[in-house]
N, C-alpha and C. Protein backbone atom coordinates (compact mmCIF):
# COMPACT_ATOMS: atom_id res chain seq x y z
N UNK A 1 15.93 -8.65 110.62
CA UNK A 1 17.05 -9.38 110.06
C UNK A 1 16.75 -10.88 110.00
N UNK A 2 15.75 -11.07 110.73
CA UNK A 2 15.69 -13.04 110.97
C UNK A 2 15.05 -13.23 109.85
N UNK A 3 13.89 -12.54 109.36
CA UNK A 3 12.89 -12.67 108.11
C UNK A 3 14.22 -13.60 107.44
N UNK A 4 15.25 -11.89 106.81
CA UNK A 4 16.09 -12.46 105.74
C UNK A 4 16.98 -13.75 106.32
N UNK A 5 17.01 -13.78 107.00
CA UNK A 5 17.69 -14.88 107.60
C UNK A 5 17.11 -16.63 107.09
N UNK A 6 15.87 -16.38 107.37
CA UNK A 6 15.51 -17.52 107.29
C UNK A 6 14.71 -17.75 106.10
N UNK A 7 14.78 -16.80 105.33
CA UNK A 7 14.66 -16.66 103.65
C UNK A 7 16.11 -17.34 102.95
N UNK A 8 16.97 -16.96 103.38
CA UNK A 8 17.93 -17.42 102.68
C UNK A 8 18.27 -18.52 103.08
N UNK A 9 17.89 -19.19 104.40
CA UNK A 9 18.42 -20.50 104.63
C UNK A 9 17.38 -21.59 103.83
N UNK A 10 16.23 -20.86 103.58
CA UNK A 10 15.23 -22.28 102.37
C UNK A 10 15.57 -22.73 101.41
N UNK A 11 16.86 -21.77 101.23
CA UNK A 11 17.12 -22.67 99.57
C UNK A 11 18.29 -23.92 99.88
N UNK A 12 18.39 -24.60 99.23
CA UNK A 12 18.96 -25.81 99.26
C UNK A 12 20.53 -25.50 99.14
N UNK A 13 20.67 -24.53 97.96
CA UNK A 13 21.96 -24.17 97.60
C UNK A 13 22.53 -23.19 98.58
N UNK A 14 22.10 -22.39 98.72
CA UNK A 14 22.36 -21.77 99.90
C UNK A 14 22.90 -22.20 101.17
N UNK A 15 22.44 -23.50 101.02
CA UNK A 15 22.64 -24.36 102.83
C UNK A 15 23.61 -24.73 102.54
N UNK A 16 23.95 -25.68 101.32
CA UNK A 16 25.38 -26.15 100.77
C UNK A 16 26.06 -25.40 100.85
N UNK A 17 26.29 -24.29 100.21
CA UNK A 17 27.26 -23.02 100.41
C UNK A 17 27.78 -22.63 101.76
N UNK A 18 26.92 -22.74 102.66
CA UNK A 18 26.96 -22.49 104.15
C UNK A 18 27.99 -23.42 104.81
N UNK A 19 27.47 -24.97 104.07
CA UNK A 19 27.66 -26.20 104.93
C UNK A 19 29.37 -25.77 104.21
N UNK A 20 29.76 -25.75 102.92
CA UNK A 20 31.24 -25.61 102.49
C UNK A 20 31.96 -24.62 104.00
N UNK A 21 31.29 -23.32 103.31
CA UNK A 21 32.27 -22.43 104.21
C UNK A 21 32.16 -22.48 105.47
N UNK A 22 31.89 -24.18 106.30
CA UNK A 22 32.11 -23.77 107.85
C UNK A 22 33.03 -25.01 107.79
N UNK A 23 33.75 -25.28 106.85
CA UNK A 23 34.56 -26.05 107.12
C UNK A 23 35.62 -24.76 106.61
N UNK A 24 36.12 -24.00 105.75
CA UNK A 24 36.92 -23.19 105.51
C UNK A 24 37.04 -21.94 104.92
N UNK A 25 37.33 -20.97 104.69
CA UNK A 25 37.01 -19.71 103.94
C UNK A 25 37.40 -20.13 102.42
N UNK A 26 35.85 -19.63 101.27
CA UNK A 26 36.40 -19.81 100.41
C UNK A 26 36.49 -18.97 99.05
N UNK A 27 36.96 -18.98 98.07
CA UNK A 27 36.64 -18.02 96.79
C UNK A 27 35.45 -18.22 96.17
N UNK A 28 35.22 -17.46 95.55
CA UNK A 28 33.42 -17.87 94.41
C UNK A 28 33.94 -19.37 93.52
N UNK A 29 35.10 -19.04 93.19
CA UNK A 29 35.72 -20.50 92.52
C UNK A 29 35.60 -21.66 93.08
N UNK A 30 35.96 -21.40 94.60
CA UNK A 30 35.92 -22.72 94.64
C UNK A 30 34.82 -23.02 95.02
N UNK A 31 34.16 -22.23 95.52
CA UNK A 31 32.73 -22.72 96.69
C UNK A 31 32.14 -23.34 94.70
N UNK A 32 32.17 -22.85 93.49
CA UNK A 32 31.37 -23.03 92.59
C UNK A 32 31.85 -24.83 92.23
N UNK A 33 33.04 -25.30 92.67
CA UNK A 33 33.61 -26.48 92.42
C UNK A 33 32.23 -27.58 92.84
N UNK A 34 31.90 -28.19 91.70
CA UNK A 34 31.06 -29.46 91.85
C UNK A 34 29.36 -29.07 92.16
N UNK A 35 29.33 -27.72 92.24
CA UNK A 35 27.86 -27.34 91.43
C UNK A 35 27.40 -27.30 90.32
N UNK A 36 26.30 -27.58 90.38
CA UNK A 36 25.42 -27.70 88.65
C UNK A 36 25.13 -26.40 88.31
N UNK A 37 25.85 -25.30 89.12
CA UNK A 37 24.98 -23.95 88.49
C UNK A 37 25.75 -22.75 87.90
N UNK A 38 25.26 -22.00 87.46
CA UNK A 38 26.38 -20.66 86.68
C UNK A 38 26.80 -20.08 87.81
N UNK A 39 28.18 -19.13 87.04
CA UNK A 39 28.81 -18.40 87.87
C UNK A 39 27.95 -17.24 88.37
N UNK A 40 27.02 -16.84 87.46
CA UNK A 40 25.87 -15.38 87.85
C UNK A 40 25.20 -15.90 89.08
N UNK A 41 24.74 -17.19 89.02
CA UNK A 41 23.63 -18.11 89.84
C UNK A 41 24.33 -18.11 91.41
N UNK A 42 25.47 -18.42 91.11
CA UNK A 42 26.50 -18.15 92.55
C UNK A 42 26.74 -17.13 93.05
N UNK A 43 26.68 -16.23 92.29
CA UNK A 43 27.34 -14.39 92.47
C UNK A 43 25.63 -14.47 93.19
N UNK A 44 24.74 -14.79 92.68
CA UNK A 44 23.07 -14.11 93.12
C UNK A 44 23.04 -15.07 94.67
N UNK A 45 23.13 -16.20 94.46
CA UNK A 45 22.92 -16.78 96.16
C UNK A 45 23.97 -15.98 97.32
N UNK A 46 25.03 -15.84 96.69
CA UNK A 46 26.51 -15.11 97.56
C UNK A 46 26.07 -13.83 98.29
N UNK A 47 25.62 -13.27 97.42
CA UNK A 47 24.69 -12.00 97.32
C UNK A 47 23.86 -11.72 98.58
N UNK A 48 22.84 -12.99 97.92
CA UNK A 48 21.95 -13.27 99.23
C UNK A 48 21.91 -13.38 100.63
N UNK A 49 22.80 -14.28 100.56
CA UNK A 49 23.59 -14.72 102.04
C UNK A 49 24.35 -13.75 102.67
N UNK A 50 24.97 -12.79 101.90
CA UNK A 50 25.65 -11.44 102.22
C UNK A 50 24.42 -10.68 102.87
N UNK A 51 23.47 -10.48 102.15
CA UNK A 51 22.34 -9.38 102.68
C UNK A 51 21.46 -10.22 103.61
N UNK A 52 21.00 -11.10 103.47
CA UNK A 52 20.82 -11.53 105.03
C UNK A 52 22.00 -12.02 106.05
N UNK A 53 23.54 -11.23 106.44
CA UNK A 53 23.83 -11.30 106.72
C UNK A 53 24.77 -12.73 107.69
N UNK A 54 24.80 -13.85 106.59
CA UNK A 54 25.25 -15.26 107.68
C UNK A 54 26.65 -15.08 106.43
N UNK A 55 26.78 -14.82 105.88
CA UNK A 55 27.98 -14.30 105.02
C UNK A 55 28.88 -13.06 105.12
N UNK A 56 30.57 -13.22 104.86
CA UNK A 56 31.03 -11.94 104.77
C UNK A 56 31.71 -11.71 103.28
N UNK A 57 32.60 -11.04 103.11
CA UNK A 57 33.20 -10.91 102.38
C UNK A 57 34.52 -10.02 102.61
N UNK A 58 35.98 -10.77 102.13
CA UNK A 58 36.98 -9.90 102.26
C UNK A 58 37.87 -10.27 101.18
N UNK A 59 38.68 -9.36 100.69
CA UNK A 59 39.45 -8.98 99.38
C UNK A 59 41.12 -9.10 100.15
N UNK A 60 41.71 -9.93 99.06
CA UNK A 60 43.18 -10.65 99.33
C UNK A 60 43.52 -10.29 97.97
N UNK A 61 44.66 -9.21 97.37
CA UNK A 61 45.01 -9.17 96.37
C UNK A 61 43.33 -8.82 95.49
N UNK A 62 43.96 -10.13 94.28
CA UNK A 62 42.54 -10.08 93.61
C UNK A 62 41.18 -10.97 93.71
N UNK A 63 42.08 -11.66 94.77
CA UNK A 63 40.79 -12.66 95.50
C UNK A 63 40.06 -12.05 96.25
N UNK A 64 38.00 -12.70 96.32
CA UNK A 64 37.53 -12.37 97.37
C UNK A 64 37.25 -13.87 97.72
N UNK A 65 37.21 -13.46 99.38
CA UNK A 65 37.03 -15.22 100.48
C UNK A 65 35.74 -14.32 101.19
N UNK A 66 35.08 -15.60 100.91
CA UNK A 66 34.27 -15.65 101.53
C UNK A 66 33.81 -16.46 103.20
N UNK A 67 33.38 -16.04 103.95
CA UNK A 67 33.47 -16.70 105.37
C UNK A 67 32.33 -16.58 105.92
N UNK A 68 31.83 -17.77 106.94
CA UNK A 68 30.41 -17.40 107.90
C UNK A 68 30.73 -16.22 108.83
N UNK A 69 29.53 -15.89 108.84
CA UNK A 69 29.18 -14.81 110.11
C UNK A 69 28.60 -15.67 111.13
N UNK A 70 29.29 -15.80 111.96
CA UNK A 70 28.50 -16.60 113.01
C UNK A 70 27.45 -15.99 113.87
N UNK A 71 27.63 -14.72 114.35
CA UNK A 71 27.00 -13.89 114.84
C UNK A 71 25.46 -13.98 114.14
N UNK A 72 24.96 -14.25 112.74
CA UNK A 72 23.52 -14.18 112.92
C UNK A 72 22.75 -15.70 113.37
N UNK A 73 24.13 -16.65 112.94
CA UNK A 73 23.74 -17.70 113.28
C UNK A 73 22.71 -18.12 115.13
N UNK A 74 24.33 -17.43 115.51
CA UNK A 74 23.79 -17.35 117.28
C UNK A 74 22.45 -16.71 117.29
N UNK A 75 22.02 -15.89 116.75
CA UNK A 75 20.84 -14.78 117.00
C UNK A 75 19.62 -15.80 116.57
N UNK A 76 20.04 -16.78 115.30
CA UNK A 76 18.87 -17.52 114.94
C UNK A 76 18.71 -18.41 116.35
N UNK A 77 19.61 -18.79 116.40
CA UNK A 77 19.79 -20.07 117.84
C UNK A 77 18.93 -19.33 118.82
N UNK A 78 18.97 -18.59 119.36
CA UNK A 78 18.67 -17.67 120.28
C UNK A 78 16.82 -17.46 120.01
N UNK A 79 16.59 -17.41 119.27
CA UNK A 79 15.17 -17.28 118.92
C UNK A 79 14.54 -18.72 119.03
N UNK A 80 15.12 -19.90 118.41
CA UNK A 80 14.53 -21.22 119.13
C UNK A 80 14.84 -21.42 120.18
N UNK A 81 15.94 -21.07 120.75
CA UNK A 81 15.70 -21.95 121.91
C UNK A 81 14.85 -20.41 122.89
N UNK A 82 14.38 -19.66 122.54
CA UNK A 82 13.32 -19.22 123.76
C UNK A 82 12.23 -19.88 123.32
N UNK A 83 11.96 -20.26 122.36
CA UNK A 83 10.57 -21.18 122.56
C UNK A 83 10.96 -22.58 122.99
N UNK A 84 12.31 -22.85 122.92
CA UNK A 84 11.72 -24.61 123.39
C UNK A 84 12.07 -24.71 125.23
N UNK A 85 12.77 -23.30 125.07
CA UNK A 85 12.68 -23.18 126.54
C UNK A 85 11.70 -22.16 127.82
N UNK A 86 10.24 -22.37 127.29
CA UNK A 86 9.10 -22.28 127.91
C UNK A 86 8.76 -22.88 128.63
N UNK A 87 7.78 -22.64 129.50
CA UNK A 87 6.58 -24.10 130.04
C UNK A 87 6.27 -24.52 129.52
N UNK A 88 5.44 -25.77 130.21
CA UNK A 88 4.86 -26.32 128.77
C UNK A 88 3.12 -25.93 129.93
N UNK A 89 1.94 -26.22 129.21
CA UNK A 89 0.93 -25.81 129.81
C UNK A 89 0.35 -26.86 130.64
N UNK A 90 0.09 -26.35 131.57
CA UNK A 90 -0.55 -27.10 132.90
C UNK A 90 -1.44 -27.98 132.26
């Protein structure tokens, strides 16, 4: 799961998207507010972030909101800090 994890965090847009929805849950509409890119282009990163799992998705009426998963976040955290919390070599 980290592979995809940290596949999807290289893209730039992706991180933006991230950085939006940890301030609030949002629709494809709005997260698309003040990007340069198509609605397909958003549906494909959304996508992304869904299947490497730092994304969810839930249905309100005919809205879907989108929200972080924090849970893979922690798991990434969790993988640096066992390396920065090693020895260091004699």
């Amino acid at each position: 799961m980290l592979n995809k994890t940290f596949s999807a965090l290289a893209d730039a847009t992706r991180r933006e998207i991230l950085e939006r929805l940890s301030k609030k849950d949002l629709t494809p509409t709005e997260l698309g507010e003040g990007f340069a890119i198509t609605a397909p282009s958003l549906s494909h990163h959304l996508n992304t972030l869904k299947e490497a799992g730092l994304v969810t998705s839930r249905r309100s009426g005919q809205q879907i909101f989108y929200s972080l998963n924090l849970s893979v976040f922690e798991e990434a955290v969790k993988f640096f800090y066992k390396y920065t919390n090693t020895k260091k070599n004699k």
